[in-house]
Every structure is written in C-alpha cells, then in structure tokens.
PDB file of N, CA and C in Angstrom:
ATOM      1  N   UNK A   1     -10.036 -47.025  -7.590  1.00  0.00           N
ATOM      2  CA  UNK A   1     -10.741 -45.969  -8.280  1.00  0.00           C
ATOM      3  C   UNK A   1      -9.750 -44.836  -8.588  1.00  0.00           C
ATOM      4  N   UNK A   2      -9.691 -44.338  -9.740  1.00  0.00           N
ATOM      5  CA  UNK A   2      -8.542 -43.240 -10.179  1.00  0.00           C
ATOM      6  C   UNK A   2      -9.430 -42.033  -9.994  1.00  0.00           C
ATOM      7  N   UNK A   3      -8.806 -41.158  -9.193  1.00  0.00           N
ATOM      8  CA  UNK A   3      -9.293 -39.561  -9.221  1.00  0.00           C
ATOM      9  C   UNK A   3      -8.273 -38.717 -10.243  1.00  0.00           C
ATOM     10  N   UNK A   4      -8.938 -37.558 -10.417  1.00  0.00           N
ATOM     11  CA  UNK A   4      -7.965 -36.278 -10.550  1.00  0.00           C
ATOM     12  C   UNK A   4      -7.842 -35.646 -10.169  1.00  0.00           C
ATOM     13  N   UNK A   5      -6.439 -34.938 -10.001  1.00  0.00           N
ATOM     14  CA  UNK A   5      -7.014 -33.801  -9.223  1.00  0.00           C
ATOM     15  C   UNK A   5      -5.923 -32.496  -9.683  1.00  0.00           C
ATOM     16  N   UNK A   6      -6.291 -31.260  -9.961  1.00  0.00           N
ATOM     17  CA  UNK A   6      -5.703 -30.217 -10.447  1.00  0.00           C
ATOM     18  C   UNK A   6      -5.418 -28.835  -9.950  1.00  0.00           C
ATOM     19  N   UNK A   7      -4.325 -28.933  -9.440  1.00  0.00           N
ATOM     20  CA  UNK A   7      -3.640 -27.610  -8.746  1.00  0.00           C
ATOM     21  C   UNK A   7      -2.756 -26.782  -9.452  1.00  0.00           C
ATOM     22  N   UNK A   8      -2.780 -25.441  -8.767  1.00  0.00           N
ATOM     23  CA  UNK A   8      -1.325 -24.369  -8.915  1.00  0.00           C
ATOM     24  C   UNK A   8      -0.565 -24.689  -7.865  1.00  0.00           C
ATOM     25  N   UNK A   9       0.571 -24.478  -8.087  1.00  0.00           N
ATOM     26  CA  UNK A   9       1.577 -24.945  -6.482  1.00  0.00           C
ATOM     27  C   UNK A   9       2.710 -23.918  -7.108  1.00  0.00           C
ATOM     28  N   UNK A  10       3.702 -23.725  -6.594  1.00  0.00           N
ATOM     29  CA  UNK A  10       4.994 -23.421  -6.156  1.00  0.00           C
ATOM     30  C   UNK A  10       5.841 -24.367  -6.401  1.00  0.00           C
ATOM     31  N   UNK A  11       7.297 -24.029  -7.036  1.00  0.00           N
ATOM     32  CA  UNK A  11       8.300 -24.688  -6.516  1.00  0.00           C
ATOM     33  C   UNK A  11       9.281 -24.130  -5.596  1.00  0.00           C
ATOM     34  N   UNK A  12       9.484 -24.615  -4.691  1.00  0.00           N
ATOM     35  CA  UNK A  12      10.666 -24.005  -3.738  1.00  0.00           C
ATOM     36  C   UNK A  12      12.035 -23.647  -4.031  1.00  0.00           C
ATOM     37  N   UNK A  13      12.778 -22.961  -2.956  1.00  0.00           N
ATOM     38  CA  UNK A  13      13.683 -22.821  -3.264  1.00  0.00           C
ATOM     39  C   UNK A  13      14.886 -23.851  -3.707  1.00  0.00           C
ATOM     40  N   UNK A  14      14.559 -25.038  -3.089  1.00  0.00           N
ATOM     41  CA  UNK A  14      14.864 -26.287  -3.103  1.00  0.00           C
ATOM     42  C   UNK A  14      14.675 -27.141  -4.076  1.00  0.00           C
ATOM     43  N   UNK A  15      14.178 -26.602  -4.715  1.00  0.00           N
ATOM     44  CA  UNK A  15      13.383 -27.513  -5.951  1.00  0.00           C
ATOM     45  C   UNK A  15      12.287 -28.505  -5.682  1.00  0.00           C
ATOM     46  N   UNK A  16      11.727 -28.694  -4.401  1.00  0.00           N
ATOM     47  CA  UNK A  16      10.726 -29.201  -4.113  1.00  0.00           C
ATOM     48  C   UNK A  16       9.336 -28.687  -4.381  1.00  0.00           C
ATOM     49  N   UNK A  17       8.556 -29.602  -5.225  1.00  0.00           N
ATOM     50  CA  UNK A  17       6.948 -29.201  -5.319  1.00  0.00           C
ATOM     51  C   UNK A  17       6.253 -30.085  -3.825  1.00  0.00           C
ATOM     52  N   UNK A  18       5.517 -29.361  -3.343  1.00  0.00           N
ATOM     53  CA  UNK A  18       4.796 -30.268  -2.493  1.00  0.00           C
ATOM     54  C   UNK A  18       3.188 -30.057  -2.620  1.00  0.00           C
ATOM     55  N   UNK A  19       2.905 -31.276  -2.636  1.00  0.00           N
ATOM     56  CA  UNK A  19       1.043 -31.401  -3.063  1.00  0.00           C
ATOM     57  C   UNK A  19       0.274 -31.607  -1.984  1.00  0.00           C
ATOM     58  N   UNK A  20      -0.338 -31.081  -1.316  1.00  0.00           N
ATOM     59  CA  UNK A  20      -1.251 -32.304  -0.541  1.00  0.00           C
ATOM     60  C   UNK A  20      -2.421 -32.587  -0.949  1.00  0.00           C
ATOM     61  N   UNK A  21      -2.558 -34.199  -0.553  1.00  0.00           N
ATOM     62  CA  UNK A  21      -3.311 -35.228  -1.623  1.00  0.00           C
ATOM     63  C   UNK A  21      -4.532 -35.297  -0.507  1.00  0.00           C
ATOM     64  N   UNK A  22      -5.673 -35.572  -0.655  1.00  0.00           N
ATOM     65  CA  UNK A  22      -7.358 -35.388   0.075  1.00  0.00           C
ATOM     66  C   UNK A  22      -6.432 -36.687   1.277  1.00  0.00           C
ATOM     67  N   UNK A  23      -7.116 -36.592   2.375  1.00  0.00           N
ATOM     68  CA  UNK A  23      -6.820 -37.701   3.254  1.00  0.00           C
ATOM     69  C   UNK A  23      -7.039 -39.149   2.838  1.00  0.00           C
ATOM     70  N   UNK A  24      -6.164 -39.848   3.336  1.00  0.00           N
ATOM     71  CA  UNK A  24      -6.410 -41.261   2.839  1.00  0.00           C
ATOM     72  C   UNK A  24      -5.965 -42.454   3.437  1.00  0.00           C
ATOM     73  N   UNK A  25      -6.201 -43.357   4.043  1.00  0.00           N
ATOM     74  CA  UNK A  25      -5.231 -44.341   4.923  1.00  0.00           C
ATOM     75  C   UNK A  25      -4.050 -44.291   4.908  1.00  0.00           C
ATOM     76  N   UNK A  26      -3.000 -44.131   6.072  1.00  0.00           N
ATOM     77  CA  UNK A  26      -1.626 -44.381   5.864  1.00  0.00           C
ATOM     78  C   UNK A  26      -0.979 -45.441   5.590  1.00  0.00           C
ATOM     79  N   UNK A  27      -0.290 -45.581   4.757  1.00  0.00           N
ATOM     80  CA  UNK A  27      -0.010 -46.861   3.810  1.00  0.00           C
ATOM     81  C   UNK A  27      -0.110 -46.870   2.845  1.00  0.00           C
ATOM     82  N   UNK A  28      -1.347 -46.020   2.191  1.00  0.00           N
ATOM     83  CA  UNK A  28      -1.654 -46.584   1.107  1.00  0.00           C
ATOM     84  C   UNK A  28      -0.847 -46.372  -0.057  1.00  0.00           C
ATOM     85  N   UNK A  29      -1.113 -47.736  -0.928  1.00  0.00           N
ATOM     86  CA  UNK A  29       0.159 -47.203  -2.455  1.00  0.00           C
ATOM     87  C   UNK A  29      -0.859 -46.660  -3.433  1.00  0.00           C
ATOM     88  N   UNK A  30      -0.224 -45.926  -3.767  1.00  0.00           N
ATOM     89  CA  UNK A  30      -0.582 -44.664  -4.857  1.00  0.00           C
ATOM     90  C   UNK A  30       0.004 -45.058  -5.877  1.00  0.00           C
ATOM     91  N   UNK A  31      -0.282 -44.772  -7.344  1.00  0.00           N
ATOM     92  CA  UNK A  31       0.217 -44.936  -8.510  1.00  0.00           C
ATOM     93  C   UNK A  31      -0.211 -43.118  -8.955  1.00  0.00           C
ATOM     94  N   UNK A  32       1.422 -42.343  -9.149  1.00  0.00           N
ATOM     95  CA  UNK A  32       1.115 -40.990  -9.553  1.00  0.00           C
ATOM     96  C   UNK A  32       1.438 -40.710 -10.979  1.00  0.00           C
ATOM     97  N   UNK A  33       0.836 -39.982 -11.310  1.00  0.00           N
ATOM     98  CA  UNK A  33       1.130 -39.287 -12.850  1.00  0.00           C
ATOM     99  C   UNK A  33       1.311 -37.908 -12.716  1.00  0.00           C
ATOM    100  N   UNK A  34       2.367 -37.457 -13.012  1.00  0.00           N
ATOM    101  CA  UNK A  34       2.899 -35.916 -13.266  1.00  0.00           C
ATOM    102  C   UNK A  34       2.505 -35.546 -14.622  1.00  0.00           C
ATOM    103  N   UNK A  35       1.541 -34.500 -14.819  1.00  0.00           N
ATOM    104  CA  UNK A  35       2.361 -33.493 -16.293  1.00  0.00           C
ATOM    105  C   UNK A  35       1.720 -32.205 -15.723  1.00  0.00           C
ATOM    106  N   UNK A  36       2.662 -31.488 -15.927  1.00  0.00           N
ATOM    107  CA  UNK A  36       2.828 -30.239 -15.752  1.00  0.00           C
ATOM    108  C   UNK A  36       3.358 -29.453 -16.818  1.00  0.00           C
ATOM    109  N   UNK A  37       2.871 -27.975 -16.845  1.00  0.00           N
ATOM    110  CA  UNK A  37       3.050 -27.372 -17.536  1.00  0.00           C
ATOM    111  C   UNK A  37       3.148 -25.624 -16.792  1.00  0.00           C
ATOM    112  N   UNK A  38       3.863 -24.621 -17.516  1.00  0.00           N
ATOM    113  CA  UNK A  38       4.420 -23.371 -16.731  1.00  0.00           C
ATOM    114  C   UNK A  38       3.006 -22.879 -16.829  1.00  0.00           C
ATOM    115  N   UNK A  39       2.842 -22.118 -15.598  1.00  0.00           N
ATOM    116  CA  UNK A  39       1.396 -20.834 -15.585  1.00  0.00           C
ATOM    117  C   UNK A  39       1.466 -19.899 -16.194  1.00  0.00           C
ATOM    118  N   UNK A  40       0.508 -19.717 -16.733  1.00  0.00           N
ATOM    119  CA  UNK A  40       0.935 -18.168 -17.629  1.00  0.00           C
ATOM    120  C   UNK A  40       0.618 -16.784 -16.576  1.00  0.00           C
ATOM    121  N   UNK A  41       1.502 -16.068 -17.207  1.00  0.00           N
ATOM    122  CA  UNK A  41       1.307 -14.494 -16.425  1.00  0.00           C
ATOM    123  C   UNK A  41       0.606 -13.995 -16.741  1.00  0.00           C
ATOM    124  N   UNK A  42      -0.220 -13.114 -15.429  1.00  0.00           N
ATOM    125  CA  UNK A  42      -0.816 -12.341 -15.496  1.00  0.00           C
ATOM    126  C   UNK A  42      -0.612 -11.097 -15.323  1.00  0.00           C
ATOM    127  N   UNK A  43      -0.980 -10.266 -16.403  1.00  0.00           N
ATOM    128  CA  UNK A  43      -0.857  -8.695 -16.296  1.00  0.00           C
ATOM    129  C   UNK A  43      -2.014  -8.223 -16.428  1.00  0.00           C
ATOM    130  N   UNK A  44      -1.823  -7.215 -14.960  1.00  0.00           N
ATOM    131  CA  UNK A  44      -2.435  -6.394 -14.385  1.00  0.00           C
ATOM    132  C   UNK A  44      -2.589  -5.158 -15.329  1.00  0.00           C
ATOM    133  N   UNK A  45      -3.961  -4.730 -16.378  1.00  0.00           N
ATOM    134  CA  UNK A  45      -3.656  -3.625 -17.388  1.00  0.00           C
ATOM    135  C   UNK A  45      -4.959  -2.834 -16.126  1.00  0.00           C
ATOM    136  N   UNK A  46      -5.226  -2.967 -15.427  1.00  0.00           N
ATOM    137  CA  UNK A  46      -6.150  -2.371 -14.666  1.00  0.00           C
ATOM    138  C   UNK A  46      -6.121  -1.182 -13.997  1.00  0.00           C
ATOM    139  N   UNK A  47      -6.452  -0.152 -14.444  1.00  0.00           N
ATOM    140  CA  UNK A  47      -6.177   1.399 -13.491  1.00  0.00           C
ATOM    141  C   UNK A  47      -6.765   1.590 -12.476  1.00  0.00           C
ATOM    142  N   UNK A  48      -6.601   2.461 -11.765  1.00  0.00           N
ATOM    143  CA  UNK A  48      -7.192   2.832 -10.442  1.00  0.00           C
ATOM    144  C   UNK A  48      -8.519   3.507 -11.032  1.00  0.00           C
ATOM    145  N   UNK A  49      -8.409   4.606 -12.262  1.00  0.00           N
ATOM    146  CA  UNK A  49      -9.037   5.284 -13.242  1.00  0.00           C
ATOM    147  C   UNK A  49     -10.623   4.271 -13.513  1.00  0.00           C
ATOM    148  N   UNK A  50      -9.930   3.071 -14.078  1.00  0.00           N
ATOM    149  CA  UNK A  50     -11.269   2.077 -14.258  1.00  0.00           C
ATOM    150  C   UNK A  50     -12.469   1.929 -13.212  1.00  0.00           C
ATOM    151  N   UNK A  51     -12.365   2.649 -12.297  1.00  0.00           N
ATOM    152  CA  UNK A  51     -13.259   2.267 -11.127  1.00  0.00           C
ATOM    153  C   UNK A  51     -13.782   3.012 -10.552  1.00  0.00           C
ATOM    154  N   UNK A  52     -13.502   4.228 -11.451  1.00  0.00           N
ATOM    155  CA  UNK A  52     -14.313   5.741 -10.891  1.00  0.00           C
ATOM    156  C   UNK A  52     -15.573   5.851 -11.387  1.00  0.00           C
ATOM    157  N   UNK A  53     -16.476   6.029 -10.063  1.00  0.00           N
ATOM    158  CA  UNK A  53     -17.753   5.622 -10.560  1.00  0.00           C
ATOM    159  C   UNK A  53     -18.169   4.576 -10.345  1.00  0.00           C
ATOM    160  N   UNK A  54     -17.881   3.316 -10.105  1.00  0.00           N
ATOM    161  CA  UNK A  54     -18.508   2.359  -9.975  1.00  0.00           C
ATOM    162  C   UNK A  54     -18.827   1.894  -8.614  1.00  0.00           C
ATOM    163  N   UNK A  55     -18.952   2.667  -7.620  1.00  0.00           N
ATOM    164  CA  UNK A  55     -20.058   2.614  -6.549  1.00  0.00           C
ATOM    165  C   UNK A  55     -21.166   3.440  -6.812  1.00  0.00           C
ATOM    166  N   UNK A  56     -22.435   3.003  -6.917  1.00  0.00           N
ATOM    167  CA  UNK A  56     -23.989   3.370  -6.904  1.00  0.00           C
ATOM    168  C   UNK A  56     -24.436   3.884  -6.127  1.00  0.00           C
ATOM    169  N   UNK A  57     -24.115   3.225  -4.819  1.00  0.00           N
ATOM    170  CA  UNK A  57     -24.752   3.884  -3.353  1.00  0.00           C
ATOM    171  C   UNK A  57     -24.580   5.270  -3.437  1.00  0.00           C
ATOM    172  N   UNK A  58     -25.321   6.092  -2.776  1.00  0.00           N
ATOM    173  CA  UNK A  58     -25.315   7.853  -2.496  1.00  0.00           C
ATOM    174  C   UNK A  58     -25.006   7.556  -1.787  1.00  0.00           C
ATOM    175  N   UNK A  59     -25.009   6.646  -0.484  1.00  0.00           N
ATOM    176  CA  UNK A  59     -24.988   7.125   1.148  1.00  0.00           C
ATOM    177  C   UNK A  59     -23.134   7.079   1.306  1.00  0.00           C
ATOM    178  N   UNK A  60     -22.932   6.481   0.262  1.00  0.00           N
ATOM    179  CA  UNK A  60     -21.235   6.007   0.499  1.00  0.00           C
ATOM    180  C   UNK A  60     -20.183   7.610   0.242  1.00  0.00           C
ATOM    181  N   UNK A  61     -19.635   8.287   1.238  1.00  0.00           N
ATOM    182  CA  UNK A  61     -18.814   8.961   1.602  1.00  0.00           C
ATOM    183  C   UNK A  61     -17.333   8.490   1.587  1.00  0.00           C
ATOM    184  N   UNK A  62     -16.408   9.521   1.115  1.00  0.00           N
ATOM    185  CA  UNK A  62     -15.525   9.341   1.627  1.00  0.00           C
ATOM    186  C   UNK A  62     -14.589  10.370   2.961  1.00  0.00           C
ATOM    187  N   UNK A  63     -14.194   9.457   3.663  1.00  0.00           N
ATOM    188  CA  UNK A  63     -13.743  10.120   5.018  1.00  0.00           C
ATOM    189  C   UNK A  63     -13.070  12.075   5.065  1.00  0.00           C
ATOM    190  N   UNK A  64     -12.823  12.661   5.884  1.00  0.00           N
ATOM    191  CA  UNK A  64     -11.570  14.117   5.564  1.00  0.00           C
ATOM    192  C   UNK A  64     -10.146  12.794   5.872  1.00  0.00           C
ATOM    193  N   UNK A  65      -9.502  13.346   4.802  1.00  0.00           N
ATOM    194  CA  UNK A  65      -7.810  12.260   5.121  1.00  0.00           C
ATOM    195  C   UNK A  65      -7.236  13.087   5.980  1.00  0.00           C
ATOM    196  N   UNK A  66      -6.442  12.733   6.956  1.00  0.00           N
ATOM    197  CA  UNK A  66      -5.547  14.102   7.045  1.00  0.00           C
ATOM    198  C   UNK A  66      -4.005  14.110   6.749  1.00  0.00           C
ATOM    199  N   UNK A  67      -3.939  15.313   6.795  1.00  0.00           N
ATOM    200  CA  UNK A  67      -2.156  15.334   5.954  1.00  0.00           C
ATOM    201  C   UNK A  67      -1.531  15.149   6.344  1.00  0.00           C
ATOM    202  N   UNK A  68      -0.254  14.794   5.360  1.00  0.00           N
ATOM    203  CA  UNK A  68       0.564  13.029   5.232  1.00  0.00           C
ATOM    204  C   UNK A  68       1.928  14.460   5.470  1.00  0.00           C
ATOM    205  N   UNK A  69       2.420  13.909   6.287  1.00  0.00           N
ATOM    206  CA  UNK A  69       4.284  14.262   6.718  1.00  0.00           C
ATOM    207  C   UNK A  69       4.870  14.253   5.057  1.00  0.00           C
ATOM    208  N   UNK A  70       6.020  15.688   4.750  1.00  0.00           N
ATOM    209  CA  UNK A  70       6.652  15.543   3.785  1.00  0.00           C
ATOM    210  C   UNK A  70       7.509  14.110   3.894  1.00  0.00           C
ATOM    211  N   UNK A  71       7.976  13.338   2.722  1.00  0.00           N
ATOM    212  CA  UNK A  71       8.502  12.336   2.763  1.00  0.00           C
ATOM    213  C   UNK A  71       9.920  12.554   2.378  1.00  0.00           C
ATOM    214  N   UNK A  72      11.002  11.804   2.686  1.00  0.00           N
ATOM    215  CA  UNK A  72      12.454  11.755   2.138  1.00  0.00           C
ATOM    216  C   UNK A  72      12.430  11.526   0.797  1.00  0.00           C
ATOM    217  N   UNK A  73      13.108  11.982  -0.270  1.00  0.00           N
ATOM    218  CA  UNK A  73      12.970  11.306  -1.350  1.00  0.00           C
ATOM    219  C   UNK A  73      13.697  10.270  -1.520  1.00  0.00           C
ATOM    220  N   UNK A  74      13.089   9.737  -2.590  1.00  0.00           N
ATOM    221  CA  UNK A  74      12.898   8.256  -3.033  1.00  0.00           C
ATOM    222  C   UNK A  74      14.613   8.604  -4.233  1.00  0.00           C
ATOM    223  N   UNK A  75      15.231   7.371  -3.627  1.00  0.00           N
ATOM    224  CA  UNK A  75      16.923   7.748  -4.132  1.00  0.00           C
ATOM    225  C   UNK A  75      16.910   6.669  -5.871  1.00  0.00           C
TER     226      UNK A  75
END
C-alpha cells in the first residue's frame, strides 16, 4: 500500500535531511520518492501597534512594572 506523507525538515550542518517515517516492522523495504522543493519566507509585517485593543475583557489589567537599571550602550 503506498502512503504519503508531507513534511518541513531542516538540513544540517552536514548536509543530512533526516525524516522520521510512522513506525513500521524492522526490515522492512521501502521504495522512496524524493521531490522537494525550497520553503518560502516568511515575513513578519506585524506590529506590536496591530494589537492594541484587541483584548475585550475589562477585568484584564496590566501589572505596576518596576524600573529597569540604566543599560550600557549598545556598541
């Protein structure tokens, strides 16, 4: 019986892809088919801005923060 089956994976540093395949008797011969193709990127156009407002609840507060140590600057 032929399955399919369709993943994202990684390639290593090594150049190794590694799949793991659903469990199956050890032994068994497999007949595999590769095609692959690159993932496309995703960009993040999403602001922090986009999300003001979008809790409903009244009861939801936010905490007193308290203040943050001057920092070293950033070189």
């Amino acid at each position: 019986m032929m399955q399919t089956m369709r993943v994202r994976s990684r390639i290593g540093k090594n150049g190794v892809l590694e799949i793991q395949l659903p469990a199956a008797e050890e032994g068994t011969e497999l007949d595999i088919v590769i095609v692959y193709e690159k993932a496309p990127t995703v960009e993040h156009t999403t602001k922090i801005n986009d999300f003001y407002g979008c809790i409903q609840d009244e009861t939801f507060i936010r905490h007193p923060q308290l203040e943050q140590p001057e920092r070293e600057p950033l070189l």
